[in-house]
PDB file of N, CA and C in Angstrom:
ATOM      1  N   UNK A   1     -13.022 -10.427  -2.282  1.00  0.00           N
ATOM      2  CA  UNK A   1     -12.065  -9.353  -2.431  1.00  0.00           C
ATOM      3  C   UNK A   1     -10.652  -9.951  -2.306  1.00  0.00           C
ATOM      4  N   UNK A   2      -9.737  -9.861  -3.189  1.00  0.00           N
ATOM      5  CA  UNK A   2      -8.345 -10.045  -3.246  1.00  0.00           C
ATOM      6  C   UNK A   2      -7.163  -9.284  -2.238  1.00  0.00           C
ATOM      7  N   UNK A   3      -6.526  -9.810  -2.442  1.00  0.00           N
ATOM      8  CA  UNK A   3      -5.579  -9.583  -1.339  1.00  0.00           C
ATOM      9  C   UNK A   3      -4.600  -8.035  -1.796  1.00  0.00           C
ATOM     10  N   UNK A   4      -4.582  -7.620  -3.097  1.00  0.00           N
ATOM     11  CA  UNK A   4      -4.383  -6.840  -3.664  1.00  0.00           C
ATOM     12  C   UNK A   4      -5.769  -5.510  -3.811  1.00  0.00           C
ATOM     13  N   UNK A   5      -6.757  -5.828  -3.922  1.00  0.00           N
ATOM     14  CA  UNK A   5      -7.905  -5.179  -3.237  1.00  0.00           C
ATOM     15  C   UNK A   5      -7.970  -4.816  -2.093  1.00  0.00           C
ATOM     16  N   UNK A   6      -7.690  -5.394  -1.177  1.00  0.00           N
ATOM     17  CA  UNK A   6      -7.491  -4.995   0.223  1.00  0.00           C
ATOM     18  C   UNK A   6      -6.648  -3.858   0.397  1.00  0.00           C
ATOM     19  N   UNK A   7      -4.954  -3.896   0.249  1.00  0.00           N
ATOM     20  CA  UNK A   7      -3.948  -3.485   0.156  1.00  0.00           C
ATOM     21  C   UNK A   7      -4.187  -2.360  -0.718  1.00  0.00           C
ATOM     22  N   UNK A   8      -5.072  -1.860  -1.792  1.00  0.00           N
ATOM     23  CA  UNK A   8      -5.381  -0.589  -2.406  1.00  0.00           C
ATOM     24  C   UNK A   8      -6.315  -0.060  -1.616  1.00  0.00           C
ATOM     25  N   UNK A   9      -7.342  -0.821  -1.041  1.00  0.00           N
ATOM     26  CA  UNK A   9      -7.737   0.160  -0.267  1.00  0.00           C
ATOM     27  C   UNK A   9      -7.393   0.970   0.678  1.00  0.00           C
ATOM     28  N   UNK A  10      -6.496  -0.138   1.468  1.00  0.00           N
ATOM     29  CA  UNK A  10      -5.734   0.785   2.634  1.00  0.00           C
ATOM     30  C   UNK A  10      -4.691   1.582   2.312  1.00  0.00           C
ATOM     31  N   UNK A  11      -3.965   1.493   1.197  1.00  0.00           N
ATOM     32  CA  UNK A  11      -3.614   2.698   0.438  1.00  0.00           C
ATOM     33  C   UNK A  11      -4.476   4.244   0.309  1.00  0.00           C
ATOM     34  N   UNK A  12      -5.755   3.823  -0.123  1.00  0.00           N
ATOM     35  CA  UNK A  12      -6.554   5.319  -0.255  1.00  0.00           C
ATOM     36  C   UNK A  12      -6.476   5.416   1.398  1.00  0.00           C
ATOM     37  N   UNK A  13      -7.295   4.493   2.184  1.00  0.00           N
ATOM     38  CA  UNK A  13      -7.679   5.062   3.479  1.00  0.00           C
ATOM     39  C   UNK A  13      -6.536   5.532   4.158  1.00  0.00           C
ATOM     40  N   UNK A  14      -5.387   5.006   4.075  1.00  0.00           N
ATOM     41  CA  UNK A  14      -4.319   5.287   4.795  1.00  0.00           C
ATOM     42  C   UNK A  14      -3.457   7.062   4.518  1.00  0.00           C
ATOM     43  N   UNK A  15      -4.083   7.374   2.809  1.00  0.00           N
ATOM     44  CA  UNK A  15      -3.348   8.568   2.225  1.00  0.00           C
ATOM     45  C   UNK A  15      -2.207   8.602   2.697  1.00  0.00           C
ATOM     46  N   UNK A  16      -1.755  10.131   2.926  1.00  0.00           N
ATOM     47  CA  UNK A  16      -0.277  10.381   2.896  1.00  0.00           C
ATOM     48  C   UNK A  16       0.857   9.424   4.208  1.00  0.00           C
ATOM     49  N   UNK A  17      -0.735   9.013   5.354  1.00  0.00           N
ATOM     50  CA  UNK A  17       0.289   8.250   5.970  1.00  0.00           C
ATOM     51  C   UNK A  17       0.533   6.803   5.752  1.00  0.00           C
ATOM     52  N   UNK A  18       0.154   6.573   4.635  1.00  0.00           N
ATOM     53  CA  UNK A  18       0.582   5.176   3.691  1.00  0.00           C
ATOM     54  C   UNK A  18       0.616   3.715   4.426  1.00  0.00           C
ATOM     55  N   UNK A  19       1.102   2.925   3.876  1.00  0.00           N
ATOM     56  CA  UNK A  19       1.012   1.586   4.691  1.00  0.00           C
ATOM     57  C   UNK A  19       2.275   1.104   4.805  1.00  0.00           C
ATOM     58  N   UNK A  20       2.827  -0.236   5.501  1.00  0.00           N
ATOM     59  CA  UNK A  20       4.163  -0.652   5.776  1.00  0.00           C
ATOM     60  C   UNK A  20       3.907  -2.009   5.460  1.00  0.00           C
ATOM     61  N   UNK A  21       4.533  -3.046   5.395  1.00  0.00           N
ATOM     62  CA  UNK A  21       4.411  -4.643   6.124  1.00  0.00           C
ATOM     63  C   UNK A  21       4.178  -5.251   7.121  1.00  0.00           C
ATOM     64  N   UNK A  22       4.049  -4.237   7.784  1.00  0.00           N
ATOM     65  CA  UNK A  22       3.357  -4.755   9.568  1.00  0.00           C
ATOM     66  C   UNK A  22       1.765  -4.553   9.007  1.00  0.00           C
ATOM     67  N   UNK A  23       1.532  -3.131   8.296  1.00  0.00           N
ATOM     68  CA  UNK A  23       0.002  -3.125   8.565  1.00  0.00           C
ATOM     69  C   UNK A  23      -0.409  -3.930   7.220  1.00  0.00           C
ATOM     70  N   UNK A  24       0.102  -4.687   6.087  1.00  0.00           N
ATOM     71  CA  UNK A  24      -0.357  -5.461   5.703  1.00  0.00           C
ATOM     72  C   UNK A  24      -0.607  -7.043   6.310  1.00  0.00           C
ATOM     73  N   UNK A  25       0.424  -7.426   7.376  1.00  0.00           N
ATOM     74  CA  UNK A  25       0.476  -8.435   8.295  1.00  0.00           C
ATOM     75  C   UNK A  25      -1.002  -8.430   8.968  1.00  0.00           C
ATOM     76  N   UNK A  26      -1.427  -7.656   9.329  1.00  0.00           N
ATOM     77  CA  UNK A  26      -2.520  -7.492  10.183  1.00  0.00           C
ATOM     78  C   UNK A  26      -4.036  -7.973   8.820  1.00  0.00           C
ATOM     79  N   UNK A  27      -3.420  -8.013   7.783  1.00  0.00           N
ATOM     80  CA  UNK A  27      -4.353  -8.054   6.714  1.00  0.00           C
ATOM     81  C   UNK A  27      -4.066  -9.821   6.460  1.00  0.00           C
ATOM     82  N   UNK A  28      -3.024 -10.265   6.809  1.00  0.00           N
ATOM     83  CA  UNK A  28      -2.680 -11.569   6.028  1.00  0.00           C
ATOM     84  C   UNK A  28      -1.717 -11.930   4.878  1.00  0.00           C
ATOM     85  N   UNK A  29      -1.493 -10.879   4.803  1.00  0.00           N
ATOM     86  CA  UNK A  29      -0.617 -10.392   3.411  1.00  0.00           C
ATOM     87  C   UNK A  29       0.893 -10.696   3.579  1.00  0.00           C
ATOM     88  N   UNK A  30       1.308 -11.481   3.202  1.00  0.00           N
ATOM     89  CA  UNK A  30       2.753 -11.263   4.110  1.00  0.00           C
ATOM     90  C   UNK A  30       3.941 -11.388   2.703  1.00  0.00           C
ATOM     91  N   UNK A  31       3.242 -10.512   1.728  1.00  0.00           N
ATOM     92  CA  UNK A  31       4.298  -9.846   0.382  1.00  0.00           C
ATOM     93  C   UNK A  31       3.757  -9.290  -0.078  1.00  0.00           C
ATOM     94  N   UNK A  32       3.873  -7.724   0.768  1.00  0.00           N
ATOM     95  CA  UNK A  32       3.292  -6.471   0.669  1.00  0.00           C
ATOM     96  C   UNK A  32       3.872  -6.249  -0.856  1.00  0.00           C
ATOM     97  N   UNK A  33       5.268  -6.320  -1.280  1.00  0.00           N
ATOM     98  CA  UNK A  33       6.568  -5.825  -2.079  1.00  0.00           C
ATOM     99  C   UNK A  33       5.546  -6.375  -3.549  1.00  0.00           C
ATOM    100  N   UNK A  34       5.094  -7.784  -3.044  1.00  0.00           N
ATOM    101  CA  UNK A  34       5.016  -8.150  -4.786  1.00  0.00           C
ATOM    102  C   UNK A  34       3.375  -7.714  -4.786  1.00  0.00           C
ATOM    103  N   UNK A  35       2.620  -7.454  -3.721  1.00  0.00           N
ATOM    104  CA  UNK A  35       1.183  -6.595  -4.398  1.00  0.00           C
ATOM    105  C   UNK A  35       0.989  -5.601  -4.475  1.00  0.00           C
ATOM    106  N   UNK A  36       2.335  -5.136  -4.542  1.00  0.00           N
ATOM    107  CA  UNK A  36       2.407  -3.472  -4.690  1.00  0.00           C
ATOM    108  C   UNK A  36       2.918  -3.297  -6.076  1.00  0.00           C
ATOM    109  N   UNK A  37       3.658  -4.591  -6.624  1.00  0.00           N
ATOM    110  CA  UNK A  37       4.476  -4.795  -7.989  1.00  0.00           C
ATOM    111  C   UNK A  37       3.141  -4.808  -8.466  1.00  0.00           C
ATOM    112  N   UNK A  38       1.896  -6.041  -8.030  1.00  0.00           N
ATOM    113  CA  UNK A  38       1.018  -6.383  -9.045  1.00  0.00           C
ATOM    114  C   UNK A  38       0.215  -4.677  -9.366  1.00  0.00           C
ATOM    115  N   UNK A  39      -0.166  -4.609  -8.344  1.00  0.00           N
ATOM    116  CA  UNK A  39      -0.830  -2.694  -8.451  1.00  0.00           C
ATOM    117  C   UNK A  39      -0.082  -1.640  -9.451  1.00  0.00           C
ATOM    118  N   UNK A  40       1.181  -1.742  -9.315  1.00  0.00           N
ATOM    119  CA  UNK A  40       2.008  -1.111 -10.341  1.00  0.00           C
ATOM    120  C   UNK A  40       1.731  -1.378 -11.540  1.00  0.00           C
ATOM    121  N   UNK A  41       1.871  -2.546 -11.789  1.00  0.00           N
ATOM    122  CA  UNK A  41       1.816  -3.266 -13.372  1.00  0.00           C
ATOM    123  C   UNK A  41       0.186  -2.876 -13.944  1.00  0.00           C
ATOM    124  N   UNK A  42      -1.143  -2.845 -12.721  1.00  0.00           N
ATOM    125  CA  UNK A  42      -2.185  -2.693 -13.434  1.00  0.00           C
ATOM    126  C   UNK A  42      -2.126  -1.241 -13.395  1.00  0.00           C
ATOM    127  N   UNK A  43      -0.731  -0.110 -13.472  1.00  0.00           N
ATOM    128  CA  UNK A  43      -1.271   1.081 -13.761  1.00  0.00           C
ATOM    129  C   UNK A  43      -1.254   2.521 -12.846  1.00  0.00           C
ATOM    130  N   UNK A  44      -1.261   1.743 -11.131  1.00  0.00           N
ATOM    131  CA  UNK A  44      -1.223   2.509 -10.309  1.00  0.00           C
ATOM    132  C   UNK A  44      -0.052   3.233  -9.883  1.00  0.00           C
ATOM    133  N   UNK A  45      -0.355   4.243  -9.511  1.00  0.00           N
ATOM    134  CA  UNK A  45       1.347   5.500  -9.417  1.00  0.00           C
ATOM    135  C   UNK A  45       1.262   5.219  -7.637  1.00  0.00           C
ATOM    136  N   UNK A  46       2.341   4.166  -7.147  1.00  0.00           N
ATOM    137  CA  UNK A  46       2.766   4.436  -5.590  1.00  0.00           C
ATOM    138  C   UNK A  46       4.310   4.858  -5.408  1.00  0.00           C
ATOM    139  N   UNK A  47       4.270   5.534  -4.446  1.00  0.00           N
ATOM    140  CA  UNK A  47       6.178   5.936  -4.478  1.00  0.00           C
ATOM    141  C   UNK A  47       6.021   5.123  -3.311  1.00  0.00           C
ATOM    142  N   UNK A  48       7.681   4.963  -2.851  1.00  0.00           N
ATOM    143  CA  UNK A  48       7.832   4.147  -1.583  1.00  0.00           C
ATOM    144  C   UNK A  48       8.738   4.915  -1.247  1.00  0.00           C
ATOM    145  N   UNK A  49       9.069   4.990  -0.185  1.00  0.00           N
ATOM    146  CA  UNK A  49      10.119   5.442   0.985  1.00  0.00           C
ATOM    147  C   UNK A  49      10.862   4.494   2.320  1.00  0.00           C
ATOM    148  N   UNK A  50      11.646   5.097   2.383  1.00  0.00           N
ATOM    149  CA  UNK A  50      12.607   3.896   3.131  1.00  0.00           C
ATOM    150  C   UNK A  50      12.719   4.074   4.086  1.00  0.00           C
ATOM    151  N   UNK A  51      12.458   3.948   5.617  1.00  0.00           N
ATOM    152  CA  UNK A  51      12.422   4.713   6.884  1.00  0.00           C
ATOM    153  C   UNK A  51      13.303   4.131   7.717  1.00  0.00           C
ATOM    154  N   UNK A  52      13.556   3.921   9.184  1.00  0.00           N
ATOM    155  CA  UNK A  52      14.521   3.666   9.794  1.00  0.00           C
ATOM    156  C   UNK A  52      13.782   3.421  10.907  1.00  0.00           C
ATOM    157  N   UNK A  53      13.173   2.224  11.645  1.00  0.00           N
ATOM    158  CA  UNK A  53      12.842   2.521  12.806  1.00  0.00           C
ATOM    159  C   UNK A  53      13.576   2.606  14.198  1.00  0.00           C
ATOM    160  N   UNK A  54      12.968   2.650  15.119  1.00  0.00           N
ATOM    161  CA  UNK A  54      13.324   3.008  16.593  1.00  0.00           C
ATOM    162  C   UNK A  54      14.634   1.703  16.708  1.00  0.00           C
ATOM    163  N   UNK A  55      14.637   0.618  16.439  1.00  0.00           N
ATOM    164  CA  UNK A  55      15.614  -0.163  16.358  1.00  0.00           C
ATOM    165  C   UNK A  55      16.636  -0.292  15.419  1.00  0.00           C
ATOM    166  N   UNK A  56      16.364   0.489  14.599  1.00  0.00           N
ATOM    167  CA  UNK A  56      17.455   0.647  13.287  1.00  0.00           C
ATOM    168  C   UNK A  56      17.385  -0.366  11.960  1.00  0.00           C
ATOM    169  N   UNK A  57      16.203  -1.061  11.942  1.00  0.00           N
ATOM    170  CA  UNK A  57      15.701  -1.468  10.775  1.00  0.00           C
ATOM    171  C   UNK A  57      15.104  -0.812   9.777  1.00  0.00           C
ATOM    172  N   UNK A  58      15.252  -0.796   8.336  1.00  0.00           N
ATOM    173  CA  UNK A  58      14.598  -0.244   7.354  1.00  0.00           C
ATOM    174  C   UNK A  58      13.770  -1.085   7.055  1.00  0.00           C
ATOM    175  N   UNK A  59      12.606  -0.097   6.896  1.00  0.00           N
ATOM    176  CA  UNK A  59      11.592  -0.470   6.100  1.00  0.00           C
ATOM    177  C   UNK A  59      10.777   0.180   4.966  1.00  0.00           C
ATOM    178  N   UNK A  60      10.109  -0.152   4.000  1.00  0.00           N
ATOM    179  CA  UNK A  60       9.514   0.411   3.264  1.00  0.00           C
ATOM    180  C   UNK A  60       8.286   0.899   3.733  1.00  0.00           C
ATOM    181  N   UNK A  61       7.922   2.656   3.159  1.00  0.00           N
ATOM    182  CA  UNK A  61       6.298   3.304   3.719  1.00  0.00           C
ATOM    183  C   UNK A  61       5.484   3.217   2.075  1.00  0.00           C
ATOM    184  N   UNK A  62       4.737   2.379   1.476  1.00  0.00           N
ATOM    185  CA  UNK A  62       4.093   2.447   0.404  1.00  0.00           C
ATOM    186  C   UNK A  62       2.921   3.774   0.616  1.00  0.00           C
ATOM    187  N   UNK A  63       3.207   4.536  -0.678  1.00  0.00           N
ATOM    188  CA  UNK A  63       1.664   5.638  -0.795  1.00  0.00           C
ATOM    189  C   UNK A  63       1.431   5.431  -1.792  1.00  0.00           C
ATOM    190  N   UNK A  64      -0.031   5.896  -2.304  1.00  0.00           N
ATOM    191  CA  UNK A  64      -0.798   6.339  -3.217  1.00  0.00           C
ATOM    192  C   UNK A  64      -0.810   7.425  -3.826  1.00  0.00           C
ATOM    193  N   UNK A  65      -0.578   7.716  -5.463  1.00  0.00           N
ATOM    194  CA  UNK A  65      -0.916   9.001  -5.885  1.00  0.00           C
ATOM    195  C   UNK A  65      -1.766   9.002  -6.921  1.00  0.00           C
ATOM    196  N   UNK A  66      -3.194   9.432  -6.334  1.00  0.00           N
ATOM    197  CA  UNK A  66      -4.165   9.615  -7.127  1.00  0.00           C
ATOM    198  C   UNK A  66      -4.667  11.525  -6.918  1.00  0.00           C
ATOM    199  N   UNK A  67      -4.797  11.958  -8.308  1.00  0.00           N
ATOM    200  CA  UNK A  67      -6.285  12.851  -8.430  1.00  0.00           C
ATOM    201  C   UNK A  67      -7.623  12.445  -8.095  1.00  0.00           C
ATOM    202  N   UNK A  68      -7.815  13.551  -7.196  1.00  0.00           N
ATOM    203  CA  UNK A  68      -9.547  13.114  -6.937  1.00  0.00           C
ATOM    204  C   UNK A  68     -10.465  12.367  -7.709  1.00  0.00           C
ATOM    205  N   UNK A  69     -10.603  12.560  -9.182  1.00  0.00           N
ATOM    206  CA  UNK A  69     -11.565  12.119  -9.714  1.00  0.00           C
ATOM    207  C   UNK A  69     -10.907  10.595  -9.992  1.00  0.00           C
ATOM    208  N   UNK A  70     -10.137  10.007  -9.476  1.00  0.00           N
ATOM    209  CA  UNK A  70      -9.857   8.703  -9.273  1.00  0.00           C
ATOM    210  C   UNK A  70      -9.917   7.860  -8.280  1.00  0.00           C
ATOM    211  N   UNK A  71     -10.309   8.550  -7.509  1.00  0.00           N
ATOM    212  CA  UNK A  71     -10.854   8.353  -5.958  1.00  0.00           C
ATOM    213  C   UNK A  71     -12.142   7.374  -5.957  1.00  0.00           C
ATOM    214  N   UNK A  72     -12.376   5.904  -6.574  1.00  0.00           N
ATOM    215  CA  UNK A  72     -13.348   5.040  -5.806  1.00  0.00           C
ATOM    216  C   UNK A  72     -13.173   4.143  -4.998  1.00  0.00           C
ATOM    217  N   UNK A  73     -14.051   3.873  -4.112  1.00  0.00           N
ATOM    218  CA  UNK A  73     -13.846   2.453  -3.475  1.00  0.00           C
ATOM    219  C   UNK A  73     -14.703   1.395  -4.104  1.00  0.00           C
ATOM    220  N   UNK A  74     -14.185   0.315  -3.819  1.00  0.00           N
ATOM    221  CA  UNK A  74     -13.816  -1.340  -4.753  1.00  0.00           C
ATOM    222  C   UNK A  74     -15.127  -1.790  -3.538  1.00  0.00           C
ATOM    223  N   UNK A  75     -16.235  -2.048  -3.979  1.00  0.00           N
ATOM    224  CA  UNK A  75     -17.023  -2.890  -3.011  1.00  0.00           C
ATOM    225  C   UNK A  75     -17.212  -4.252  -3.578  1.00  0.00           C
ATOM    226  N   UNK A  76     -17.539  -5.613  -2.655  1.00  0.00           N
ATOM    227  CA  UNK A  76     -17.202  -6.374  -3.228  1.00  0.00           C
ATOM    228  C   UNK A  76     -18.842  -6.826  -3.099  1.00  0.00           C
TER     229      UNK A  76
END
């Protein structure tokens, strides 16, 4: 399973409360930005949002927007 496989999944599992760069860190991933580009390019609709944390850093919240009947999981 790819590192971009991973990162879509936790997209679905994560739904509306989406993923960041910390919780791809925990995956190994450490350029959330460009496997979210590659996911884009094969097609996938994610919006991003820009948040502010408790220390005053921005960061990006990646989501998923799928219709149900697009809803599978990738087994490897």
């Amino acid at each position: 399973m790819t590192q971009k496989d991973i990162i879509l999944e936790l997209l679905r599992w994560n739904g509306a409360a989406g993923i960041t760069a910390l919780d791809a860190l925990e995956i190994g991933c450490f350029r959330l930005a460009a496997r979210i580009a590659d996911l884009r390019a094969d097609g996938y609709e994610i919006t991003s949002t820009m948040e502010e944390t408790r220390t005053g850093k921005r960061i990006a919240r990646y989501r998923i927007v799928e219709a149900a009947e697009q809803l599978t999981l990738v087994v490897a």
